[in-house]
C-alpha atoms as a PDB file:
ATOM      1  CA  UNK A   1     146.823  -5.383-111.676  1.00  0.00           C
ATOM      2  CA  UNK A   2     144.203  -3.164-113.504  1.00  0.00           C
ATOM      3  CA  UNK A   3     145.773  -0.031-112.414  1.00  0.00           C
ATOM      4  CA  UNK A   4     146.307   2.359-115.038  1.00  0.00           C
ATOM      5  CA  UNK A   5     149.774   4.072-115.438  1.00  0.00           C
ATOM      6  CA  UNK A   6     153.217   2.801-114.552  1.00  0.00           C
ATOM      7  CA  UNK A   7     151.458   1.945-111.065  1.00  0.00           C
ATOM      8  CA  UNK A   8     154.104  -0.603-109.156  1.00  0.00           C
ATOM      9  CA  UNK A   9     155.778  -0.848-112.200  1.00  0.00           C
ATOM     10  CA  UNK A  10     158.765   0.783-112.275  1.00  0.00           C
ATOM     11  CA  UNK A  11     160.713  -1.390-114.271  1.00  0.00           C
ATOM     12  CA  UNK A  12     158.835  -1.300-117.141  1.00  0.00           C
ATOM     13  CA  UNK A  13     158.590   2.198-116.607  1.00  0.00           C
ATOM     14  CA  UNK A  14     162.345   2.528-117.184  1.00  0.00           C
ATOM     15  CA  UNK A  15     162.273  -0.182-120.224  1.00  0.00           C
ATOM     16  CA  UNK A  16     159.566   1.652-122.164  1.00  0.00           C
ATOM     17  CA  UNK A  17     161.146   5.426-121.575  1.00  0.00           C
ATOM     18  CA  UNK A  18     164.703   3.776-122.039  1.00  0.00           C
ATOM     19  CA  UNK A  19     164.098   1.749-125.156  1.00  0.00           C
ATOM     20  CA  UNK A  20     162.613   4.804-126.585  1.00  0.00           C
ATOM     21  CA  UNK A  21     165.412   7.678-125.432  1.00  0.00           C
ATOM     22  CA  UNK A  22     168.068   5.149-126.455  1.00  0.00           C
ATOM     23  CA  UNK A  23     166.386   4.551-129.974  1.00  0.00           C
ATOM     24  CA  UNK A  24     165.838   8.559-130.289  1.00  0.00           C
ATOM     25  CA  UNK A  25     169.416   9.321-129.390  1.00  0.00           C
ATOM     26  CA  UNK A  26     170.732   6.941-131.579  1.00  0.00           C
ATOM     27  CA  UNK A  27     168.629   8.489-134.866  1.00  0.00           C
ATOM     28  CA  UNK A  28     169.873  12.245-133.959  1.00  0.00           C
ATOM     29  CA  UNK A  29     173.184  11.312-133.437  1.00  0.00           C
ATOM     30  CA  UNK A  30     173.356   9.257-136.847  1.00  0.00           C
ATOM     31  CA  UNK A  31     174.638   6.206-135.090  1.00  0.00           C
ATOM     32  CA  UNK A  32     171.934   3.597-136.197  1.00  0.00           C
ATOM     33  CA  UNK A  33     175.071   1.758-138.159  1.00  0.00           C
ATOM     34  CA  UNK A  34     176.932   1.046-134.830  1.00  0.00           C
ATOM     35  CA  UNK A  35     173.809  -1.797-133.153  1.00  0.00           C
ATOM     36  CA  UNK A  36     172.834  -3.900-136.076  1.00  0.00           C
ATOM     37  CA  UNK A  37     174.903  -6.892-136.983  1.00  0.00           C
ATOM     38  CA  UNK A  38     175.956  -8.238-140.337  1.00  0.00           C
ATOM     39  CA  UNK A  39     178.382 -11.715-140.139  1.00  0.00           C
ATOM     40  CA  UNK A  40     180.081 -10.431-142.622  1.00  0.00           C
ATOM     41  CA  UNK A  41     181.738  -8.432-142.697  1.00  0.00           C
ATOM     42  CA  UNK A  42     180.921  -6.973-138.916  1.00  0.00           C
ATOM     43  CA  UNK A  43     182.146 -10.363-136.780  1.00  0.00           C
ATOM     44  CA  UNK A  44     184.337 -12.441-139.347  1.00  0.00           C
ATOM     45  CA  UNK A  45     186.231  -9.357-141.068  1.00  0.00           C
ATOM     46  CA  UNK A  46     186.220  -6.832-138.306  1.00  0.00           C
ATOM     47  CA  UNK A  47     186.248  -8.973-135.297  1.00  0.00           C
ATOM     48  CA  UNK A  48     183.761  -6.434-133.851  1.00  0.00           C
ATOM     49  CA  UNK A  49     182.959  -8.883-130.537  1.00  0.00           C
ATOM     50  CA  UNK A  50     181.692  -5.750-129.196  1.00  0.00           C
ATOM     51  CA  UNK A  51     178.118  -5.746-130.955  1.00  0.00           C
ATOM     52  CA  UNK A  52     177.392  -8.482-129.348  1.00  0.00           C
ATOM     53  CA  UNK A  53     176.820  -6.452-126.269  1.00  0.00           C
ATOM     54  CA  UNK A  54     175.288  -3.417-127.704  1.00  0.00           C
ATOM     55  CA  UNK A  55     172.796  -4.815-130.527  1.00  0.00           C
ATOM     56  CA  UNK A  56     169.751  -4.997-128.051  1.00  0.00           C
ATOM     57  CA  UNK A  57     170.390  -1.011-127.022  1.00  0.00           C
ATOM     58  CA  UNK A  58     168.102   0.561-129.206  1.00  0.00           C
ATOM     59  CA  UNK A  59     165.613   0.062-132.521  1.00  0.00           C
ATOM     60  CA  UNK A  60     166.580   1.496-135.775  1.00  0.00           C
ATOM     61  CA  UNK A  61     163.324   2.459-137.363  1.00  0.00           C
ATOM     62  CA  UNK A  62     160.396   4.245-135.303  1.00  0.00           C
ATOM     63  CA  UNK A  63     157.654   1.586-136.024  1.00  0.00           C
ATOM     64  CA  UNK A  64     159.205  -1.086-134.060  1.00  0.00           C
ATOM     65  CA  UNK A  65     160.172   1.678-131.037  1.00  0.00           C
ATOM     66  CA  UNK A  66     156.575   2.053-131.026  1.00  0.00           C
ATOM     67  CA  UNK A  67     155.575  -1.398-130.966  1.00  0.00           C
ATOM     68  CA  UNK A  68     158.395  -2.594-128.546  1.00  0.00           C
ATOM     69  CA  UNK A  69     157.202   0.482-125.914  1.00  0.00           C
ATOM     70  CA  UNK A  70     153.675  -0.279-126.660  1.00  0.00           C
ATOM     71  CA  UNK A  71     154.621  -4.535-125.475  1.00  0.00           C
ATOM     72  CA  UNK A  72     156.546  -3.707-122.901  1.00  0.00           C
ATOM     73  CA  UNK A  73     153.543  -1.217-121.457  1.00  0.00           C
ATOM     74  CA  UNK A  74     150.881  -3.991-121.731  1.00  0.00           C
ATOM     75  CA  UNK A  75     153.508  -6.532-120.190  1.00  0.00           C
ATOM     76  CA  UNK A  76     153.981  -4.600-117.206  1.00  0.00           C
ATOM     77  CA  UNK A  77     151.080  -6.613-115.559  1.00  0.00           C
ATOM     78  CA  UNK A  78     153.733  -8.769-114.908  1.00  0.00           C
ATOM     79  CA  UNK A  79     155.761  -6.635-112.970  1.00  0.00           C
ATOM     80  CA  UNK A  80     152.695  -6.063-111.043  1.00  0.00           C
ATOM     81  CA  UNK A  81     151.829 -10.252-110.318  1.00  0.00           C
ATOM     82  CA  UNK A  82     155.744 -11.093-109.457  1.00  0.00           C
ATOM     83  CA  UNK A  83     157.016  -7.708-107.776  1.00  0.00           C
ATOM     84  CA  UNK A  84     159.751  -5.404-109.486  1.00  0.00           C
ATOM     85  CA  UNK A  85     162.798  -7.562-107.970  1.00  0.00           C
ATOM     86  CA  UNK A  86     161.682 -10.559-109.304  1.00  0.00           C
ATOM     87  CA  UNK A  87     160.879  -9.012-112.474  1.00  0.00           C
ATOM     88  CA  UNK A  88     164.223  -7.059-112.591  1.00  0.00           C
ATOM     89  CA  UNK A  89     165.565 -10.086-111.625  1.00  0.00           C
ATOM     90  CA  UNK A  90     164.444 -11.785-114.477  1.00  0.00           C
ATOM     91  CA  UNK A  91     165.477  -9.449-116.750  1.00  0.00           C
ATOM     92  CA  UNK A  92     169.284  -9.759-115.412  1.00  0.00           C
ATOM     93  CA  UNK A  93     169.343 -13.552-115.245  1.00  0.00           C
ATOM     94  CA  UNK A  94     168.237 -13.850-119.108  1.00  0.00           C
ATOM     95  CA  UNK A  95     170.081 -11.150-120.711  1.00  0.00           C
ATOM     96  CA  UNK A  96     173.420 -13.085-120.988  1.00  0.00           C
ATOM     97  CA  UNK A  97     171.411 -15.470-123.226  1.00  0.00           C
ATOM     98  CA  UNK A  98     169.223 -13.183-125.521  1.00  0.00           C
ATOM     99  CA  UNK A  99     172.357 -11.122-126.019  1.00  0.00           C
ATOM    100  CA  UNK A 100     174.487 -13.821-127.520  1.00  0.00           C
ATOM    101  CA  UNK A 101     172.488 -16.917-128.463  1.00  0.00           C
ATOM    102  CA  UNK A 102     170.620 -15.242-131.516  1.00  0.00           C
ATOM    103  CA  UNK A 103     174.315 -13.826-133.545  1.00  0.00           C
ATOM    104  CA  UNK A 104     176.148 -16.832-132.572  1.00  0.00           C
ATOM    105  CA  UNK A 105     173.077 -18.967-133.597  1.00  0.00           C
ATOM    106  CA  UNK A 106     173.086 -16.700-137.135  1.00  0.00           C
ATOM    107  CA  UNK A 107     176.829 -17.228-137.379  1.00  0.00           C
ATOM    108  CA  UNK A 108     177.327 -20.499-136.280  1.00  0.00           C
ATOM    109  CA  UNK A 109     174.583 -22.833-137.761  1.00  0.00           C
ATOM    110  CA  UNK A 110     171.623 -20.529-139.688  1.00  0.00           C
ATOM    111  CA  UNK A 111     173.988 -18.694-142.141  1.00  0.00           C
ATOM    112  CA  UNK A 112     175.986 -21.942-143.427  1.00  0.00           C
ATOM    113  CA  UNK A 113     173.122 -23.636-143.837  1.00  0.00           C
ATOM    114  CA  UNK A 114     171.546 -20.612-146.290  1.00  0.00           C
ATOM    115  CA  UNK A 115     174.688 -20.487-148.584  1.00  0.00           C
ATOM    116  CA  UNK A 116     175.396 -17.452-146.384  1.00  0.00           C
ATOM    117  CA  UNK A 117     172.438 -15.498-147.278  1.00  0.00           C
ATOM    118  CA  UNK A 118     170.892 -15.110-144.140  1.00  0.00           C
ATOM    119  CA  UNK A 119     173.936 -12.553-142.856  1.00  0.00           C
ATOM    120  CA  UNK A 120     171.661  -9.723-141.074  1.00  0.00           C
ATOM    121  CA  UNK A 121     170.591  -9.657-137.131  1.00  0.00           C
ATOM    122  CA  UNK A 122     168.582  -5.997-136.597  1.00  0.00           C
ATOM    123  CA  UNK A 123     169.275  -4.296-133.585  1.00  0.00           C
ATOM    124  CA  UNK A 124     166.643  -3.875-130.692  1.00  0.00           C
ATOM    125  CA  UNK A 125     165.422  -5.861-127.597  1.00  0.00           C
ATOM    126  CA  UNK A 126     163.094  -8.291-129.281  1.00  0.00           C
ATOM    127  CA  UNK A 127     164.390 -11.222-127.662  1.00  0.00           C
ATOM    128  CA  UNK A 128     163.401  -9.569-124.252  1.00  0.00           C
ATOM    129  CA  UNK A 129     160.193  -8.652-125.388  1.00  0.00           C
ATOM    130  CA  UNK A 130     159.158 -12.657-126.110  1.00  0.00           C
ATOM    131  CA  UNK A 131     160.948 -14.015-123.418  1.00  0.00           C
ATOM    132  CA  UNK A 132     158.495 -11.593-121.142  1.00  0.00           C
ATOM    133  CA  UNK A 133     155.655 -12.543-123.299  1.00  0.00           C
ATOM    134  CA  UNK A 134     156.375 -15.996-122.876  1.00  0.00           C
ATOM    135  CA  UNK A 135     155.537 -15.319-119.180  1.00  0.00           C
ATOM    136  CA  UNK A 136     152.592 -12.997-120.102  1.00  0.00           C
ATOM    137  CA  UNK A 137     151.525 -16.357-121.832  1.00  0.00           C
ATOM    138  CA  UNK A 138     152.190 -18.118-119.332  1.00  0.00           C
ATOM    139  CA  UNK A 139     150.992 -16.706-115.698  1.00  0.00           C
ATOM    140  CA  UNK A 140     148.677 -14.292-116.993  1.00  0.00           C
ATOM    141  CA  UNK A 141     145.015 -15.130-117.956  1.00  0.00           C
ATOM    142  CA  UNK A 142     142.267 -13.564-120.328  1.00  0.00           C
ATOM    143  CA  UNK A 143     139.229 -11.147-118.542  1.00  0.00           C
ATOM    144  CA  UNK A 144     137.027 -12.173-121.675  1.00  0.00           C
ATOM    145  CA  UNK A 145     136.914 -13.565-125.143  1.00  0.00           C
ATOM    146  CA  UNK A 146     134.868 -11.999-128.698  1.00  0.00           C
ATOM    147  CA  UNK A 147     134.634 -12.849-131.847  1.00  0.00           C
ATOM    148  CA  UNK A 148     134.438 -11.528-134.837  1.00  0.00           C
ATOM    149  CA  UNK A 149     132.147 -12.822-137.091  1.00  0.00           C
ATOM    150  CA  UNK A 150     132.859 -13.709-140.793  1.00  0.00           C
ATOM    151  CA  UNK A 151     129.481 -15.127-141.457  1.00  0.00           C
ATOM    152  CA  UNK A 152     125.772 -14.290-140.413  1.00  0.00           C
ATOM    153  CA  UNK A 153     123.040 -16.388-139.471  1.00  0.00           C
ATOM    154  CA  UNK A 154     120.717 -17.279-142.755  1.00  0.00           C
ATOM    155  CA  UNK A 155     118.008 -17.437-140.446  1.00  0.00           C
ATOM    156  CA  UNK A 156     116.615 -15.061-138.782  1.00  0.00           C
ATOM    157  CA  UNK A 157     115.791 -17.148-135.637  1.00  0.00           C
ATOM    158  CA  UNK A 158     118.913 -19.545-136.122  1.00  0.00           C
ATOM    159  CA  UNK A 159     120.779 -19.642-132.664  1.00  0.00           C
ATOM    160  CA  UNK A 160     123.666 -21.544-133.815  1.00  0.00           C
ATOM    161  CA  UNK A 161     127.375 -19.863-133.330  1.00  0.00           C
ATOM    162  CA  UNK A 162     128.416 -17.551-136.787  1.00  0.00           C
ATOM    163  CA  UNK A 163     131.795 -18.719-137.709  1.00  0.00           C
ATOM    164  CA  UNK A 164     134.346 -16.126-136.877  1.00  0.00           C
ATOM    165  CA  UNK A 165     137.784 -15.743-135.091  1.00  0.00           C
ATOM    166  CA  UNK A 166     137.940 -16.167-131.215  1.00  0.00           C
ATOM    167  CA  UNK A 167     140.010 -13.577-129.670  1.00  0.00           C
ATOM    168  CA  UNK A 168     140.529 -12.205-126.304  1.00  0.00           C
ATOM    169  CA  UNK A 169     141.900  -9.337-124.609  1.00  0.00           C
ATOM    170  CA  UNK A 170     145.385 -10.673-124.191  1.00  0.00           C
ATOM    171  CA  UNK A 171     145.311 -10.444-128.559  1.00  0.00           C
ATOM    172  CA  UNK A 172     146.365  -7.368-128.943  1.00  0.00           C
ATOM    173  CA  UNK A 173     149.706  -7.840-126.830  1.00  0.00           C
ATOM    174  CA  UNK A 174     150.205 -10.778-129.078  1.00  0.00           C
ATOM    175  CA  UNK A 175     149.646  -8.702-132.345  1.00  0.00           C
ATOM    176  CA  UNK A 176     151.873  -6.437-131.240  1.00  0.00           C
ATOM    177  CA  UNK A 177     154.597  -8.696-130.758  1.00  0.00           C
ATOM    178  CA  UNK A 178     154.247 -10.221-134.095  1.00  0.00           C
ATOM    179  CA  UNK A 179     154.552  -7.235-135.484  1.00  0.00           C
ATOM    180  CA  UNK A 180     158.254  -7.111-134.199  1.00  0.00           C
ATOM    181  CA  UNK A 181     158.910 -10.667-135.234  1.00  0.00           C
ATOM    182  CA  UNK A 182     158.304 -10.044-139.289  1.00  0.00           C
ATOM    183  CA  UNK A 183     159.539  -6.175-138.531  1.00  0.00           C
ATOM    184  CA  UNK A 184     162.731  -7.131-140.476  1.00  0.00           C
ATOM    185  CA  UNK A 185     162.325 -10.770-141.559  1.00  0.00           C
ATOM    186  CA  UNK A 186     164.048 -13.069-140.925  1.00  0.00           C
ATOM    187  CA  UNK A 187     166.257 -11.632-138.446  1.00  0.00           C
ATOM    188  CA  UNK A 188     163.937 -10.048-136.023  1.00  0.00           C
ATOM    189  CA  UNK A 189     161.657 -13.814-136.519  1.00  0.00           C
ATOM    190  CA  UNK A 190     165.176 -15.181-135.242  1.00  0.00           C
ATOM    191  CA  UNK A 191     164.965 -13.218-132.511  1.00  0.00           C
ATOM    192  CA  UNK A 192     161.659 -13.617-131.600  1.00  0.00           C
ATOM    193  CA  UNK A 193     162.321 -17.503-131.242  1.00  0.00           C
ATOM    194  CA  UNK A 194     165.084 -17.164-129.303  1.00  0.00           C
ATOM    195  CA  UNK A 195     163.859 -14.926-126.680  1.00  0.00           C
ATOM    196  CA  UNK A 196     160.480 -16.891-126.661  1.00  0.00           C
ATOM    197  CA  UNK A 197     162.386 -20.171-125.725  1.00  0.00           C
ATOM    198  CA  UNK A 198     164.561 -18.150-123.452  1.00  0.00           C
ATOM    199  CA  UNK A 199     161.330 -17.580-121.333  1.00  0.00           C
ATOM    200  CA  UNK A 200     160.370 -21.069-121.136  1.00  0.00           C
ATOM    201  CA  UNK A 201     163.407 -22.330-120.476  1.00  0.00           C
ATOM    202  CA  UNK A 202     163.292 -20.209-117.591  1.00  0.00           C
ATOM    203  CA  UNK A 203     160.244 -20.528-116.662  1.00  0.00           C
ATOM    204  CA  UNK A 204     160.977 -24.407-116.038  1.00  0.00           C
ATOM    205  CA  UNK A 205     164.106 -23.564-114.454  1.00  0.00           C
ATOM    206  CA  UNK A 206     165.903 -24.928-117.598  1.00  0.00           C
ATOM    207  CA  UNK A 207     168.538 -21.980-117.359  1.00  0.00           C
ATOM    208  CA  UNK A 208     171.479 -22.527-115.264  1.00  0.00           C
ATOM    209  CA  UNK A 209     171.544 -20.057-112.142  1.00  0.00           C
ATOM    210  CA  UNK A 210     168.938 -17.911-113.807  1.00  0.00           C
ATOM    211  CA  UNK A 211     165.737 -19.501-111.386  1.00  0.00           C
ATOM    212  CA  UNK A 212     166.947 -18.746-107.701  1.00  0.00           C
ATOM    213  CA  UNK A 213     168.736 -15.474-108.172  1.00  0.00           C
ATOM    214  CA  UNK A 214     167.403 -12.089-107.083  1.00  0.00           C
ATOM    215  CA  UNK A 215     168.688  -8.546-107.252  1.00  0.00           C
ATOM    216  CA  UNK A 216     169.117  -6.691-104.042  1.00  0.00           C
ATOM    217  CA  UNK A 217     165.654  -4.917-102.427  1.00  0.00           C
ATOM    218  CA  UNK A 218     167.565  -1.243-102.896  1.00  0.00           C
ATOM    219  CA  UNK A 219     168.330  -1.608-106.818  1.00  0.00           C
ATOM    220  CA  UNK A 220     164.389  -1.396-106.989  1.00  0.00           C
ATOM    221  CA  UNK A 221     164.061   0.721-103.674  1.00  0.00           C
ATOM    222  CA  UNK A 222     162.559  -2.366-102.294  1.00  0.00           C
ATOM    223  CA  UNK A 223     161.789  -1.897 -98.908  1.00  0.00           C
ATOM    224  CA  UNK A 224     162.967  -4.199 -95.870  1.00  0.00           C
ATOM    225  CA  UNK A 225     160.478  -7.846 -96.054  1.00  0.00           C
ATOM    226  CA  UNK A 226     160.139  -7.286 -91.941  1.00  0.00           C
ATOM    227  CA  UNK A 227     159.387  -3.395 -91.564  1.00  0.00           C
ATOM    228  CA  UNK A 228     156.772  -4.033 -94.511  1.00  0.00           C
ATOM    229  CA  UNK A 229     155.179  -6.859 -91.942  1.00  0.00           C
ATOM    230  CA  UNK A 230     156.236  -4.709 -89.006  1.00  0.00           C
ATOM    231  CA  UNK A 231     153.888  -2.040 -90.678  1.00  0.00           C
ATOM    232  CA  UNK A 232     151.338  -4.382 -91.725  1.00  0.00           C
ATOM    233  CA  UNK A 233     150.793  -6.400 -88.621  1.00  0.00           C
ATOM    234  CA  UNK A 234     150.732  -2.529 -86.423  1.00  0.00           C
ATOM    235  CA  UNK A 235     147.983  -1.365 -88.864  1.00  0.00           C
ATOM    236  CA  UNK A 236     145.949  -4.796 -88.535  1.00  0.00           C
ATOM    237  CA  UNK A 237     146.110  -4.213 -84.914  1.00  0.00           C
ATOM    238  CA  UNK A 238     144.674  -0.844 -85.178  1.00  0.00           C
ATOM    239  CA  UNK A 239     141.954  -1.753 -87.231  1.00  0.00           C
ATOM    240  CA  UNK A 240     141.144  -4.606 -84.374  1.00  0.00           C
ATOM    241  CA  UNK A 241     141.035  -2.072 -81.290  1.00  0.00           C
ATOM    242  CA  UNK A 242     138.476   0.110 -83.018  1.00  0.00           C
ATOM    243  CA  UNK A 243     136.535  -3.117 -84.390  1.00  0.00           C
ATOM    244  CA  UNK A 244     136.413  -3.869 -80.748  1.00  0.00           C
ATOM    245  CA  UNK A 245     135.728  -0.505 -79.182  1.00  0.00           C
ATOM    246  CA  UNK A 246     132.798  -0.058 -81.517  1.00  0.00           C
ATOM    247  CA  UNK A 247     131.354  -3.420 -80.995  1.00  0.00           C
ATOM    248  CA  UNK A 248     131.977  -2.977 -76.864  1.00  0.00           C
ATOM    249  CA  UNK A 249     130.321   0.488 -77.076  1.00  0.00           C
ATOM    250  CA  UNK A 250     127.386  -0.921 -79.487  1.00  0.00           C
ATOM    251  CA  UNK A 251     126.711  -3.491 -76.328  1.00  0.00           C
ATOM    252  CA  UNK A 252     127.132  -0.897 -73.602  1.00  0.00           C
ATOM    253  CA  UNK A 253     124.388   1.345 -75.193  1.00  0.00           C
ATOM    254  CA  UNK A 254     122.350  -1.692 -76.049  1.00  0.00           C
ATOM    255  CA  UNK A 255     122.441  -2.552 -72.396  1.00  0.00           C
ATOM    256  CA  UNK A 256     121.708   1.081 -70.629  1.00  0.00           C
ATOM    257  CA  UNK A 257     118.495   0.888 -73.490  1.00  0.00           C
ATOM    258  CA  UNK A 258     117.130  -1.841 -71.894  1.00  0.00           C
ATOM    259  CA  UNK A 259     117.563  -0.920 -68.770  1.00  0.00           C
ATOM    260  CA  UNK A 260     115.593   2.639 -69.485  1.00  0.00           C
ATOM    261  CA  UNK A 261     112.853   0.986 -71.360  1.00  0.00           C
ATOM    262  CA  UNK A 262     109.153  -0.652 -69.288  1.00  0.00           C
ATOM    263  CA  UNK A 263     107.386  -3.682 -70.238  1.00  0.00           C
ATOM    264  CA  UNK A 264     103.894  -3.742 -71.048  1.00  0.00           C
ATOM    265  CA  UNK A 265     103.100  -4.965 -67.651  1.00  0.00           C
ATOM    266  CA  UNK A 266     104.636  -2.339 -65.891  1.00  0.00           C
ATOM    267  CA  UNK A 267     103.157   0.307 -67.877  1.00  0.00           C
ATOM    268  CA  UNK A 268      99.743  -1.314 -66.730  1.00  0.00           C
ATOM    269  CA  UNK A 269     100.772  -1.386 -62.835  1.00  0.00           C
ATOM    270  CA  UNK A 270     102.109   1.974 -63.505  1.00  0.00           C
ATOM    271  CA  UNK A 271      98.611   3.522 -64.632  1.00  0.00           C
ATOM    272  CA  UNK A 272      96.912   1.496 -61.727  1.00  0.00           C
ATOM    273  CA  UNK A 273      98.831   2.869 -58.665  1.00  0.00           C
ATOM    274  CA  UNK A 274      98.115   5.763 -60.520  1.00  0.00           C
ATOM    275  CA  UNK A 275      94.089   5.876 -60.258  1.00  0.00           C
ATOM    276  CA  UNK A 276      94.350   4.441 -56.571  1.00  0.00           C
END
């Protein structure tokens, strides 16, 4: 898992490239207006049900492109721990949910309650991105912890801990995401939540038919589970011949050594019959 590169990770591969493509095609083609969603006048006025599908294609501004690739490259770990079916899988099984739970959750209960000012959803896959980091959270742990101090030591020789903030090297995944939750506040924090309680709900198989199901091995050019064992049981077997051919050979020379070499005592004898 500490591979470098898109190394078994093909999926993320395509969600880092794709998320940014989509995102660039949409600014040179002026089309940014067509993926965000306003209540009002967008779903109640227009009866556009069709953002509800497209709202996740692509970011509007560059800064959270960047920070969306930039998460979905240091969540590809993931990928690497569960295998790109399961993670593709994953992706599948929850994107019914993060597509429509955060604009009917807007339209439904969040904008009513603010006296309809809360009206705006911005467009982009940030739901995704927390419902993976939810399982980054989850399965993957921390190499090592720092701090950073915000205090020194009066003494000199004083060997107690300087106050500071504990971080570790899974914090800068987590800053990262943040900064796509208050991107566009309070829509993309809406988000955010959502997609966050997506992934636990799925991770405790709280999600109906979204625990069990996998994709097909050939959507991620998976190869067969028995010529991958087939493979891996002939190569084993090779490696166990020549373990034992070496050894064997090791033995046979040891012998044909022993049999070549005299004992002091026969040395002696041997110089005796010698003189006489």
């Amino acid at each position: 898992m500490l591979s470098s590169g898109f190394t078994n990770a093909s999926v993320s591969k395509l969600l880092v490239f794709g998320i940014t493509a989509s995102s660039i095609l949409a600014s040179i083609t002026d089309s940014k207006y067509l993926f965000y969603i306003q209540v009002v006048p967008h779903l109640w006025h227009y009866k556009q049900a069709w953002r509800l599908l497209t709202w996740q294609a692509c970011y509007t501004n560059s800064t959270e492109v960047l920070f969306a690739a930039m998460s979905f490259y240091h969540m590809r770990v993931i990928e690497r721990l569960w295998g790109s079916r399961k993670f593709a899988s994953f992706i599948i099984t929850t994107l019914p949910y993060t597509l429509v739970l955060p604009p009917l959750l807007l339209a439904l209960v969040l904008r009513p309650l603010t006296f309809n000012a809360f009206n705006y959803l911005p467009a982009g896959p940030t739901p995704l991105v927390f419902a993976l980091l939810a399982q980054y959270h989850a399965v993957i742990p921390h190499v090592y912890k720092y701090r950073i101090a915000t205090s020194s030591p009066t003494l000199p020789n004083q060997t107690q801990t300087p106050s500071g903030i504990l971080l570790s090297d899974k914090s800068l995944t987590y800053l990262l995401a943040a900064q796509l939750a208050f991107s566009q506040f309070p829509g993309s924090l809406l988000s955010a939540g959502v997609g966050w309680l997506i992934g636990y709900a799925w991770r405790n198989e709280l999600l109906p038919g979204a625990g069990r199901w996998r994709v097909p091995g050939w959507v991620v050019r998976e190869k067969r589970e028995g010529a991958g064992y087939e493979g891996l049981r002939r190569r084993l077997e090779g490696e166990e011949r020549g373990a034992v051919g070496a050894a064997s050979g090791s033995e046979a020379s040891g012998e044909n050594a022993g049999h070549q070499r005299r004992t002091l005592g026969t040395q002696i004898l041997d110089q005796f019959r010698g003189a006489f």
